[in-house]
Structure formats: structure tokens, C-alpha cells
N, C-alpha and C. Protein backbone atom coordinates (compact mmCIF):
# COMPACT_ATOMS: atom_id res chain seq x y z
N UNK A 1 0.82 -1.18 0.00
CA UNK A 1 0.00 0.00 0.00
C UNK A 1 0.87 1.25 0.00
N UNK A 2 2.07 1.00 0.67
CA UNK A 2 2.73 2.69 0.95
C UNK A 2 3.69 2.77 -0.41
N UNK A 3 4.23 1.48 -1.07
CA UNK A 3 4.64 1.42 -2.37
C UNK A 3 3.40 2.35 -3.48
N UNK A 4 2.50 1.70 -3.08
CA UNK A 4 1.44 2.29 -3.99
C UNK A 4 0.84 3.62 -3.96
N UNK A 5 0.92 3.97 -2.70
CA UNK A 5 0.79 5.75 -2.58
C UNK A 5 1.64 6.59 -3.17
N UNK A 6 3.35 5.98 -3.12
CA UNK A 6 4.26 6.54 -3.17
C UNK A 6 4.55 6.39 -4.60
N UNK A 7 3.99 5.94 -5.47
CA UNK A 7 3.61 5.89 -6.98
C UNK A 7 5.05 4.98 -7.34
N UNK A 8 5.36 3.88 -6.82
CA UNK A 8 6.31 2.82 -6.72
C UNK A 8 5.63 1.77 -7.73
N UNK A 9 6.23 1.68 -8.78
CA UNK A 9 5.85 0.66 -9.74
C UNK A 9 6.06 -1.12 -9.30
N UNK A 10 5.30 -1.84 -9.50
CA UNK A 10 5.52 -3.20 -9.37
C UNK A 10 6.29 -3.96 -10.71
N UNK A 11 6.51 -3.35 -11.07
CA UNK A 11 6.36 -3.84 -12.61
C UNK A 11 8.50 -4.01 -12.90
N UNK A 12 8.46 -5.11 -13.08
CA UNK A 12 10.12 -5.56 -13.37
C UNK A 12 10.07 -6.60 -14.08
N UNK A 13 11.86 -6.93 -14.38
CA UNK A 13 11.97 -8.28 -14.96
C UNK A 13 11.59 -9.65 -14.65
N UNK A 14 10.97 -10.60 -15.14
CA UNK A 14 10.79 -11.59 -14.69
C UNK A 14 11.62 -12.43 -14.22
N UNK A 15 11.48 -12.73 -13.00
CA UNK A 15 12.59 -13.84 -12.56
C UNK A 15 12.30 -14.98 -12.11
N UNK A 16 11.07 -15.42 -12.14
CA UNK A 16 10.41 -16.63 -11.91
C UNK A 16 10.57 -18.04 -13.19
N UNK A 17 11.20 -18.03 -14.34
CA UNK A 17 11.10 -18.47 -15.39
C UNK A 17 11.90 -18.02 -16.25
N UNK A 18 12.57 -18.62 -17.19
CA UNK A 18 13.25 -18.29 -18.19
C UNK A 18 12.63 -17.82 -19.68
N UNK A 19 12.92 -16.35 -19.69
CA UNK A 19 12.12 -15.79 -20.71
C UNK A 19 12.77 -15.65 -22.27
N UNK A 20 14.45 -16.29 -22.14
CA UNK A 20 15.02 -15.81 -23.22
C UNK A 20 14.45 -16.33 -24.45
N UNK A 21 13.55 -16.75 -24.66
CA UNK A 21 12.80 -17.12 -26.00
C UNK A 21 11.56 -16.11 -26.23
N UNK A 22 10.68 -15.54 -24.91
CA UNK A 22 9.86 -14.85 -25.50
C UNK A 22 9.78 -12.73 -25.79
N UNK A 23 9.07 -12.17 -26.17
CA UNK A 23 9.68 -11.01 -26.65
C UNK A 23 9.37 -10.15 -25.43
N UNK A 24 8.06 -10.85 -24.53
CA UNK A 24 8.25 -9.87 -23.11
C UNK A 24 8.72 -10.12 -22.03
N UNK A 25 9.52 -9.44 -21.13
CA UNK A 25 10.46 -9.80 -19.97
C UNK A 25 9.88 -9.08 -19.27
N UNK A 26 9.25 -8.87 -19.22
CA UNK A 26 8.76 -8.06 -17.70
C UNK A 26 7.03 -8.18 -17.58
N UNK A 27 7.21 -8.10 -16.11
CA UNK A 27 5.57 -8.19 -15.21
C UNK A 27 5.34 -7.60 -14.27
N UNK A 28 4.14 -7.80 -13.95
CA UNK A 28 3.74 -7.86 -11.99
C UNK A 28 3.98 -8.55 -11.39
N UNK A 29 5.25 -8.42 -10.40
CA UNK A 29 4.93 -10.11 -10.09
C UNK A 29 5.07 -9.80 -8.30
N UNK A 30 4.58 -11.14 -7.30
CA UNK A 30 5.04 -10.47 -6.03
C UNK A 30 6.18 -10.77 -5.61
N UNK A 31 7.08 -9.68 -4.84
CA UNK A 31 7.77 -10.00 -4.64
C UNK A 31 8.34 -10.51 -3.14
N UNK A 32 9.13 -11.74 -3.34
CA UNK A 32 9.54 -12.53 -2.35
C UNK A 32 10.93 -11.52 -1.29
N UNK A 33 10.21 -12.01 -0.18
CA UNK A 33 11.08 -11.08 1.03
C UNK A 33 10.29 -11.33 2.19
N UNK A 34 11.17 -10.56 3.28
CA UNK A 34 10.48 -10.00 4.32
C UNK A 34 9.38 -9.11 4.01
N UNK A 35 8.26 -9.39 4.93
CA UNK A 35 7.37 -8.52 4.61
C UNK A 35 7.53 -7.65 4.90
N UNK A 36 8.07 -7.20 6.37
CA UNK A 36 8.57 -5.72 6.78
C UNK A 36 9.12 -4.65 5.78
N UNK A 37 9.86 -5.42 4.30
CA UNK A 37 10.34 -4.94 3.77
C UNK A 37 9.36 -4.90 2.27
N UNK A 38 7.80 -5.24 2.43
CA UNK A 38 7.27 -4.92 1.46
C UNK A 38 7.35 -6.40 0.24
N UNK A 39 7.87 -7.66 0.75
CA UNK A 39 8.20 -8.68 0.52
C UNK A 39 6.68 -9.46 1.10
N UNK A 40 6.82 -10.69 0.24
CA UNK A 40 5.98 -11.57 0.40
C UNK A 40 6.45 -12.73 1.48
N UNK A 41 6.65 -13.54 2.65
CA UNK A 41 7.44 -14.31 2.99
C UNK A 41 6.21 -15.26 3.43
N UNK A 42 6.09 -15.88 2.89
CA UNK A 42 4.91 -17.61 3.08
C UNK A 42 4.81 -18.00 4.46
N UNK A 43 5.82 -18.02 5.02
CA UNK A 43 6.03 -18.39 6.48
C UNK A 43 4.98 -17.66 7.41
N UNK A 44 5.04 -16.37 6.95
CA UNK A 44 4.10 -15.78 7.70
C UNK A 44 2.78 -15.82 7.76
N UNK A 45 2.27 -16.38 7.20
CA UNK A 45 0.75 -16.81 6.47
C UNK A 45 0.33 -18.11 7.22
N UNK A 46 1.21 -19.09 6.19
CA UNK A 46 1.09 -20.56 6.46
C UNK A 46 2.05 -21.43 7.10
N UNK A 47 1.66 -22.32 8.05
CA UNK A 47 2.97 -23.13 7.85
C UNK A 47 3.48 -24.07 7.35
N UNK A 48 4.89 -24.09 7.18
CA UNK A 48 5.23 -24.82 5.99
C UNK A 48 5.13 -26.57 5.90
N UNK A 49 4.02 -26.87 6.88
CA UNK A 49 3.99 -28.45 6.61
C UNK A 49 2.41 -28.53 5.66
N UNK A 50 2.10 -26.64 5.99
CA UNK A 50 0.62 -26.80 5.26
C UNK A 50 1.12 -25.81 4.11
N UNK A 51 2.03 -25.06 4.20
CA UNK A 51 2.66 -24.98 2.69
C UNK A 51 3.10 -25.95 1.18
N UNK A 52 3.40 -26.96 1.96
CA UNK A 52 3.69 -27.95 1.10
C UNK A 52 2.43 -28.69 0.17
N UNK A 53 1.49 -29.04 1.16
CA UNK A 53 0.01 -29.08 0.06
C UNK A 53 -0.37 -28.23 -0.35
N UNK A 54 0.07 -26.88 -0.96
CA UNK A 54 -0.80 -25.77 -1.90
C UNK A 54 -0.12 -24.64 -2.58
N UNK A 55 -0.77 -25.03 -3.34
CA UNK A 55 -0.07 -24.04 -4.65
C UNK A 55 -0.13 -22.72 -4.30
N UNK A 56 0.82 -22.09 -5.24
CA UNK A 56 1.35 -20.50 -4.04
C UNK A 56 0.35 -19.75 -4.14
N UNK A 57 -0.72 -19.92 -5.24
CA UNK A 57 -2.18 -18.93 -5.68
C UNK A 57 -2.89 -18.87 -3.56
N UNK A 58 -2.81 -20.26 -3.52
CA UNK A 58 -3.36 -20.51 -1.64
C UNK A 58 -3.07 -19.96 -1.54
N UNK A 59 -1.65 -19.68 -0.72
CA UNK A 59 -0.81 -18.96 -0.02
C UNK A 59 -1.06 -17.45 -0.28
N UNK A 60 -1.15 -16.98 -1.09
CA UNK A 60 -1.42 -15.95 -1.26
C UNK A 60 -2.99 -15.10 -0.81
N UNK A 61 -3.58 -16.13 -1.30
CA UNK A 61 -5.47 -16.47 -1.08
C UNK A 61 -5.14 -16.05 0.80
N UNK A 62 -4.57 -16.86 1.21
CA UNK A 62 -4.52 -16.95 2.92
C UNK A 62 -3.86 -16.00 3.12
N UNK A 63 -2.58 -14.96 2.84
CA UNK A 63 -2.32 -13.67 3.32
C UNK A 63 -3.58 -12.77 2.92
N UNK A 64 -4.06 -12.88 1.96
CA UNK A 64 -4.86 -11.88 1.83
C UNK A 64 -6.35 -11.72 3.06
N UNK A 65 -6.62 -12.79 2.45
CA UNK A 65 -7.84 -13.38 3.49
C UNK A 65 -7.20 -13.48 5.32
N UNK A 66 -6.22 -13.47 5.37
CA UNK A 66 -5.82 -13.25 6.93
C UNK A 66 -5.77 -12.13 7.54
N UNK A 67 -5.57 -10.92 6.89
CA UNK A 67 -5.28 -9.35 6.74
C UNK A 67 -6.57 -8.94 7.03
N UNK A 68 -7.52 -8.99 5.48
CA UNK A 68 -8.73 -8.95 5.32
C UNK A 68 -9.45 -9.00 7.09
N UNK A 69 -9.29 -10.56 7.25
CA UNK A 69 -10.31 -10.98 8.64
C UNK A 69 -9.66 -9.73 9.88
N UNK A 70 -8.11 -9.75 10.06
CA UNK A 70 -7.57 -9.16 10.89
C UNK A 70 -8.18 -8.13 11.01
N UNK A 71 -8.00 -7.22 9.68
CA UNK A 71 -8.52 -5.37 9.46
C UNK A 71 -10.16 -5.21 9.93
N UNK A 72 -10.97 -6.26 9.56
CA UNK A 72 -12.04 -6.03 9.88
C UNK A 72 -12.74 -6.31 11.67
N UNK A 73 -11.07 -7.08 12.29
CA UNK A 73 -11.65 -7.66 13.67
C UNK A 73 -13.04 -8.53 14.03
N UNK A 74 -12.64 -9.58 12.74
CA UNK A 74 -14.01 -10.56 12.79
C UNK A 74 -13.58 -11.75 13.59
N UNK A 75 -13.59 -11.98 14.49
CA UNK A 75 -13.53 -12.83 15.19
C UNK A 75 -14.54 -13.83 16.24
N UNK A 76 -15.61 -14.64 15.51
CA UNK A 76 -16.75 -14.83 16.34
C UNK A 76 -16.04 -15.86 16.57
N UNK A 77 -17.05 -16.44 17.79
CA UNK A 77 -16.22 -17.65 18.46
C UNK A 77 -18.04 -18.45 18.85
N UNK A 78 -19.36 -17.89 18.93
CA UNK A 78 -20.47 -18.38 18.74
C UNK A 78 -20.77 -19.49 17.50
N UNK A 79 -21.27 -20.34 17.80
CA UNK A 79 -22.10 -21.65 17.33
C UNK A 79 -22.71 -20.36 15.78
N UNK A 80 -23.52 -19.53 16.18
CA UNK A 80 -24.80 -19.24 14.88
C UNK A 80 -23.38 -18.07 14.20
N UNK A 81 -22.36 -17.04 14.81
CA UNK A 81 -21.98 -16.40 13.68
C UNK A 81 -20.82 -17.04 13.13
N UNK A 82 -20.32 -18.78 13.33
CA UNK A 82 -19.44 -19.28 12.59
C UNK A 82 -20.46 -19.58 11.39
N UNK A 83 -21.64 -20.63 11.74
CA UNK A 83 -22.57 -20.90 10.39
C UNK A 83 -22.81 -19.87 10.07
N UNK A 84 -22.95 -18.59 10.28
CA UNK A 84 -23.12 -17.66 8.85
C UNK A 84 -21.92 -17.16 8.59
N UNK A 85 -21.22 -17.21 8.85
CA UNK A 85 -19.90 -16.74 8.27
C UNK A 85 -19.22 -17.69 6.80
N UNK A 86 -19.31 -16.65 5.67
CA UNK A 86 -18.82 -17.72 4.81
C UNK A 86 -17.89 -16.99 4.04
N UNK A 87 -16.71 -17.88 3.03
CA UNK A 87 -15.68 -17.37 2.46
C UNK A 87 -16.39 -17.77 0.50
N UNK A 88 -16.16 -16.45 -0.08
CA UNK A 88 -16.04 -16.85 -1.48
C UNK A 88 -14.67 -16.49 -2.43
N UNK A 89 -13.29 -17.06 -2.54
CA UNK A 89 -12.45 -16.56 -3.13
C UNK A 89 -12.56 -17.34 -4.05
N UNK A 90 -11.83 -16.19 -5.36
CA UNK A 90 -11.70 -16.62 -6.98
C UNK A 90 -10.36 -17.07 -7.59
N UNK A 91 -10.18 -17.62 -8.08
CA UNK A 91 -8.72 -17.05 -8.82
C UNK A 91 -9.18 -17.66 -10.30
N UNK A 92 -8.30 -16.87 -11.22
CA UNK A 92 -8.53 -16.61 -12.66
C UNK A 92 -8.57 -17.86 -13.04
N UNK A 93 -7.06 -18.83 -12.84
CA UNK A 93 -6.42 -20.30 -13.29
C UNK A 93 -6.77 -21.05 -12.05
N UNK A 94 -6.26 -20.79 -10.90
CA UNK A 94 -5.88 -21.97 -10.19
C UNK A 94 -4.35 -22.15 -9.47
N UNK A 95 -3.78 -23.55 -9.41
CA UNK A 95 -2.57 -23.34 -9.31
C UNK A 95 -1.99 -24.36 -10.67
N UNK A 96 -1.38 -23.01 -11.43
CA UNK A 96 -1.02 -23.68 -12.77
C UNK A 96 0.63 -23.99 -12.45
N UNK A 97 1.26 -23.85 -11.54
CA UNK A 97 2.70 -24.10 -11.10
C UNK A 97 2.88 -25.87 -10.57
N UNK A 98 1.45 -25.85 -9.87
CA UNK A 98 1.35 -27.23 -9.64
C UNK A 98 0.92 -28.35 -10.54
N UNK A 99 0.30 -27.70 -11.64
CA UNK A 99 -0.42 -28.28 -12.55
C UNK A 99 0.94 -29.05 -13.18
N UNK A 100 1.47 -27.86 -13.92
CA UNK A 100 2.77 -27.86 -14.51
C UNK A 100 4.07 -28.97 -13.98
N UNK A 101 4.11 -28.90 -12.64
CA UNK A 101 4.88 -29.91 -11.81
C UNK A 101 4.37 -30.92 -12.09
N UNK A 102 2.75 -31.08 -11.74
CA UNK A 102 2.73 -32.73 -11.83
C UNK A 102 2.16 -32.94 -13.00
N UNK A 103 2.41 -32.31 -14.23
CA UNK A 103 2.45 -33.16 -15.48
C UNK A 103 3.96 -33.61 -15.90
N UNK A 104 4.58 -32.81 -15.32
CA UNK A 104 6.50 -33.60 -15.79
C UNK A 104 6.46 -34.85 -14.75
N UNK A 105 6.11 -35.10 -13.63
CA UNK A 105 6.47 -35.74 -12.78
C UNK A 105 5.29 -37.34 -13.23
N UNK A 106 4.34 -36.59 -13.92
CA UNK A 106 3.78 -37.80 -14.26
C UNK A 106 4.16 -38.44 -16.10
N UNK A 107 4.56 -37.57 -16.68
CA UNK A 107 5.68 -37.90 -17.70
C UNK A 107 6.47 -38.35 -17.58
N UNK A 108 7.47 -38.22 -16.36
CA UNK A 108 8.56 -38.41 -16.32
C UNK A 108 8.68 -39.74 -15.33
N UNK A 109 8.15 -39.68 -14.54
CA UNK A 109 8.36 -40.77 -13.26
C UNK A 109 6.97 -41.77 -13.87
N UNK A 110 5.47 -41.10 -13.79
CA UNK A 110 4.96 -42.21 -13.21
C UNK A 110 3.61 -41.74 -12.59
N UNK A 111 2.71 -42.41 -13.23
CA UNK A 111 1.09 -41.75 -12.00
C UNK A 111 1.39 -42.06 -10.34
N UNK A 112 2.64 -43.41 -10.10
CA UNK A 112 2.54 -43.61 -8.91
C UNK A 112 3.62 -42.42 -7.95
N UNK A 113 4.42 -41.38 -8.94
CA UNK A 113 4.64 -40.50 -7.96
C UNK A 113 4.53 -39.72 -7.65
N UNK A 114 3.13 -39.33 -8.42
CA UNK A 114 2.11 -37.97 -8.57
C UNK A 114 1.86 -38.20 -6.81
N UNK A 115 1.99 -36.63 -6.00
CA UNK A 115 1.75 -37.02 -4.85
C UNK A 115 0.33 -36.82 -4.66
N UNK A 116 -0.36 -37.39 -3.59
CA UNK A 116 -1.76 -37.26 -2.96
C UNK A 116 -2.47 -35.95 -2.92
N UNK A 117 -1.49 -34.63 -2.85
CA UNK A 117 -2.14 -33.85 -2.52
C UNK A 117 -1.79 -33.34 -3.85
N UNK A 118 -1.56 -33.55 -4.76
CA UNK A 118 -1.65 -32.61 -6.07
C UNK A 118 -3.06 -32.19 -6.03
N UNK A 119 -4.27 -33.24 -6.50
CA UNK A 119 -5.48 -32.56 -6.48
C UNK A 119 -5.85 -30.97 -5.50
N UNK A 120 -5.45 -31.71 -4.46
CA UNK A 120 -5.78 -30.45 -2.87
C UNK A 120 -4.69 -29.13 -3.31
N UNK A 121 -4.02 -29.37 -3.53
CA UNK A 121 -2.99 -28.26 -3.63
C UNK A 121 -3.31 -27.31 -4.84
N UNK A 122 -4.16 -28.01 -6.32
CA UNK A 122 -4.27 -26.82 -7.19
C UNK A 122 -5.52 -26.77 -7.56
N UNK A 123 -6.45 -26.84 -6.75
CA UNK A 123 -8.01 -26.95 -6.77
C UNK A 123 -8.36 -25.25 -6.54
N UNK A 124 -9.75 -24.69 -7.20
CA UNK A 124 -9.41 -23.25 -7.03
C UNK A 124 -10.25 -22.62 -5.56
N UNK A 125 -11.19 -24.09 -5.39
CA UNK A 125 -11.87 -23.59 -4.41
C UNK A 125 -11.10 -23.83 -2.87
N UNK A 126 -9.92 -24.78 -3.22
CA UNK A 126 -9.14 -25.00 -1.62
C UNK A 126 -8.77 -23.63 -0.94
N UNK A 127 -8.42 -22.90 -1.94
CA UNK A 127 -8.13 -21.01 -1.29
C UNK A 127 -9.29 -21.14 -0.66
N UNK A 128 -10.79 -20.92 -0.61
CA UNK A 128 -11.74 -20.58 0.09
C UNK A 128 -11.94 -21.54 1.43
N UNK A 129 -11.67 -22.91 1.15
CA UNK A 129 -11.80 -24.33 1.99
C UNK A 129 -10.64 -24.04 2.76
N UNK A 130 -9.24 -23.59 3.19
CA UNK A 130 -8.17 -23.22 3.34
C UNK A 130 -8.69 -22.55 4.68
N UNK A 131 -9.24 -21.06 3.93
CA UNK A 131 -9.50 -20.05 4.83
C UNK A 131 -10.63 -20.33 5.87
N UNK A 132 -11.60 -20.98 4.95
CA UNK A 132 -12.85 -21.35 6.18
C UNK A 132 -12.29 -22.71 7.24
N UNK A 133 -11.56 -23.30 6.86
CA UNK A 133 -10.93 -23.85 8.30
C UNK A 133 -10.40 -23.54 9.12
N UNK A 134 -9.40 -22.50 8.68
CA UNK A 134 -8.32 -21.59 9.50
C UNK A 134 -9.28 -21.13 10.97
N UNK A 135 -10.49 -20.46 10.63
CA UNK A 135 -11.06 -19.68 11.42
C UNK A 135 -12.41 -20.48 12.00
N UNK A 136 -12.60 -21.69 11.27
CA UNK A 136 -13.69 -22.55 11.74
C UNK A 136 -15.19 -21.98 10.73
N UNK A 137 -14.82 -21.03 9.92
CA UNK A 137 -16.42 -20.42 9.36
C UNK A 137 -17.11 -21.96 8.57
N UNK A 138 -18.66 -21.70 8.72
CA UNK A 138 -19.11 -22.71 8.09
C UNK A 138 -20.68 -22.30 7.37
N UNK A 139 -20.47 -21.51 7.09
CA UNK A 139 -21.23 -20.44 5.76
C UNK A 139 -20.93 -21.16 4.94
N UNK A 140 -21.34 -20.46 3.67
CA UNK A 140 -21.52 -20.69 2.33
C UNK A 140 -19.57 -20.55 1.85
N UNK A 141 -19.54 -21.60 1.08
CA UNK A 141 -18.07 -21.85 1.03
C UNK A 141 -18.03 -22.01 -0.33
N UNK A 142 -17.69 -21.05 -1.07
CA UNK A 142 -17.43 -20.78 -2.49
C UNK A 142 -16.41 -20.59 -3.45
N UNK A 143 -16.24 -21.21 -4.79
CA UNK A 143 -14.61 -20.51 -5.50
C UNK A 143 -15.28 -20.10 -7.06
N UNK A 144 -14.56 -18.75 -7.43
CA UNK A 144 -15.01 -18.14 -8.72
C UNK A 144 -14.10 -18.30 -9.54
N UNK A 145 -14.58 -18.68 -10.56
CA UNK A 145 -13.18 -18.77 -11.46
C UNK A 145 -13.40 -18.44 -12.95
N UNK A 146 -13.58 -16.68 -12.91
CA UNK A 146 -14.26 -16.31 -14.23
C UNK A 146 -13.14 -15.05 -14.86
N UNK A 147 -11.71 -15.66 -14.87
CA UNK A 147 -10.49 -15.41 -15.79
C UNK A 147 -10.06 -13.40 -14.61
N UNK A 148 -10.34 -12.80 -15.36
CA UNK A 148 -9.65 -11.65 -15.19
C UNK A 148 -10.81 -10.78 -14.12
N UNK A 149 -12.10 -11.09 -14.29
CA UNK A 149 -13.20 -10.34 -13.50
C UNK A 149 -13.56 -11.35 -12.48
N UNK A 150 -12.83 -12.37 -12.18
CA UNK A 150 -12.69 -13.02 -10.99
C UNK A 150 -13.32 -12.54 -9.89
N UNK A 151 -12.38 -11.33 -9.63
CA UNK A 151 -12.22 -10.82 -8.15
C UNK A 151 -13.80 -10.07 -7.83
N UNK A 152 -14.25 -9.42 -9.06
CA UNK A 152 -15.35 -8.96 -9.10
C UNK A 152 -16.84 -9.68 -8.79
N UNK A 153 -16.43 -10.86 -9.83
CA UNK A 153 -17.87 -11.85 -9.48
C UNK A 153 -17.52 -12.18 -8.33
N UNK A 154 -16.60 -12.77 -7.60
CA UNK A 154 -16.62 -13.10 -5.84
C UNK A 154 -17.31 -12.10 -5.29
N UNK A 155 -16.86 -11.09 -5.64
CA UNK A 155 -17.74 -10.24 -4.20
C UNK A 155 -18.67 -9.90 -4.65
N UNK A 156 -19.12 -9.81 -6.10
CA UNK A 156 -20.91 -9.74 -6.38
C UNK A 156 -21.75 -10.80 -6.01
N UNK A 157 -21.03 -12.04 -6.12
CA UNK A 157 -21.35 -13.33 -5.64
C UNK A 157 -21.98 -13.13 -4.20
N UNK A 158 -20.33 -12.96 -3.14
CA UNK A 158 -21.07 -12.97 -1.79
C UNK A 158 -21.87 -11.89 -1.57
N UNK A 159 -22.11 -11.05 -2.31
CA UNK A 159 -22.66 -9.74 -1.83
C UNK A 159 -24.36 -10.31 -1.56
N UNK A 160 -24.74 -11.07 -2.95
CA UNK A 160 -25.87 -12.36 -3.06
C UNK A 160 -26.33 -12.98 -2.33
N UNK A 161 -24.85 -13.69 -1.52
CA UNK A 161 -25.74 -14.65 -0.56
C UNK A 161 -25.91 -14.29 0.75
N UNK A 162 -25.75 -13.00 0.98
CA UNK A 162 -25.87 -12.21 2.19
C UNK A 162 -27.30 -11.27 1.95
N UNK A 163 -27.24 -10.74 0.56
CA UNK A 163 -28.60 -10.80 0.55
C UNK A 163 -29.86 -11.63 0.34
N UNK A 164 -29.52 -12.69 0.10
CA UNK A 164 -30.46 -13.97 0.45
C UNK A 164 -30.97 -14.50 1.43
N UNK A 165 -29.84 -13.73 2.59
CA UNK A 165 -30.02 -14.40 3.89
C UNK A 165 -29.71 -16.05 4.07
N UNK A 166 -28.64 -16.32 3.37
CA UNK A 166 -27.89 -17.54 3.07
C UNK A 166 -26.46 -17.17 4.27
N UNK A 167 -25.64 -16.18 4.47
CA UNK A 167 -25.16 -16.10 4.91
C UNK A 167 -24.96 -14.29 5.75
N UNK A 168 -24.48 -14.32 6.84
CA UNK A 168 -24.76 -12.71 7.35
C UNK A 168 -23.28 -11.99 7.05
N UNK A 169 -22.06 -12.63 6.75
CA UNK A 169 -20.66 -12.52 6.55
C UNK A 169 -20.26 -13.30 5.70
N UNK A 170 -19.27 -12.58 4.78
CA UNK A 170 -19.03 -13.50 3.87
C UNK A 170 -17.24 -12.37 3.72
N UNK A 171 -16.37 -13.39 3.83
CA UNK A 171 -14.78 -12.82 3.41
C UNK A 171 -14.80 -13.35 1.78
N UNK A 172 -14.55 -12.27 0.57
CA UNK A 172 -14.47 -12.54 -0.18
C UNK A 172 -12.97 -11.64 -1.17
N UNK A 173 -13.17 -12.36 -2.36
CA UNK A 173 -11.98 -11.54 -3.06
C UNK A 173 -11.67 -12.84 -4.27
């Protein structure tokens, strides 16, 4: 945010992948660090034995959605505002990093060393299933996955089932 006030561009070379074949080298991308320092650091989110089942789209899904719950000081601990409490997060793909992994690994090795949690790890609705465990919510538990206006249908989505009276809270994005 103070990058972004301060009219601090995100936008650099790619260093996630080797681009010397294609004609654009540069993106958005987040960047890995201390967070203190405006860095992304996973550790702080998740931990890393529940890092290991989910593709970094999660991880990301869960800083956001952890912030989110924090900033708003939602914290019920009642029977009726966990059932209405529900999560709807989107993402465009999924986790295509994991996808990508376990198609070499099943090319290369073998369906038998595709691990167990591939499914769990690049599923788009585990970001939402993720977060509603973290905190115990057991609302309406949703994942959008409509490319670039993603972020938008989620929260028109939950905006829906709160006016339905399906749920009274809904963390979305």
C-alpha cells in the first residue's frame, strides 16, 4: 500500500522463469522477502507443513484473506456467527505451477509418484476451503473462477448470498 501511494511501480523483470525465448520480460509479479520490507514471505501466512500441500495462488489467497479478517476484527467464536460466516475466493487459473509440476512428474516418473495432494494443492476452491478452516467459518463456502473479472464476481457473488439471507458474513476476493 505505501509502495502504492508513493507511486512505486511493481512492474520488473521476470525472474520466476526463463524468458530468453519470449519477446516480453517483464511483469507484476510479487515480490519474495520480508514482509517488513514490502516482501511476500509464506512463512508468515502458512505453515510450511501446510505450505507444502498448496499451490502459491493458496498462499497468497490466505495472506490476503488473513489481513482482510484481521482489518475487519471478525472474530466470532459463537455456534450461529461461525454458520453464517462464509468465504467466497476466486482465482482466474488456479494453481497452474502445480499443474505444470505434476504433469513432468507424471511424464517423467509415473502416475505412482504424482503425490496425494496434487489434487488439494491446485483446486481453485481450496483457497476458500483453506481459509474457512483456518477460522472454523461454516457459511456458504465458495470458489469463482471467471479469468480476469474473478475478483469482481466473488464479491458480487457474496454480496448475493448475504442478501439472500444464506449467509450474514461473507470474506471474499
Amino acid at each position: 500500500w505505501e509502495r502504492l501511494i508513493a507511486g512505486r511501480s511493481g512492474i520488473r523483470g521476470i525472474e520466476g522463469f526463463d524468458v530468453s525465448d519470449i519477446p516480453s520480460k517483464i511483469a507484476g509479479q510479487v515480490p519474495f522477502g520480508p514482509t517488513a520490507e514490502g516482501g511476500f514471505e509464506p512463512d508468515d501466512w502458512v505453515d510450511a507443513r501446510e505450505r507444502r500441500r498448496m499451490d502459491r495462488f493458496i498462499q497468497y489467497a490466505m495472506a490476503a484473506g488473513i489481513q482482510a479478517i484481521d482489518d475487519a476484527g471478525w472474530t466470532p467464536t459463537d455456534e450461529e456467527s461461525l454458520d453464517r460466516t462464509g468465504v467466497m475466493i476466486g482465482s482466474g487459473i488456479g494453481g497452474l505451477q502445480e499443474i505444470y509440476n505434476g504433469s513432468v512428474i507424471l511424464h517423467e516418473r509415473g502416475a505412482r509418484k504424482l503425490s496425494p495432494f496434487f489434487i488439494p494443492a491446485s483446486l481453485i476452491n481450496l483457497a476458500s476451503g483453506h481459509l474457512s478452516i483456518r477460522y472454523g467459518f461454516r457459511g456458504p463456502n465458495h470458489a469463482v473462477v471467471t479469468a480476469c473479472s474473478t475478483g469482481a464476481h466473488a464479491l458480487g457473488d457474496a454480496a448475493r448470498l448475504i442478501q439472500c439471507d444464506d449467509a450474514d458474513v461473507m470474506v471474499a476476493g
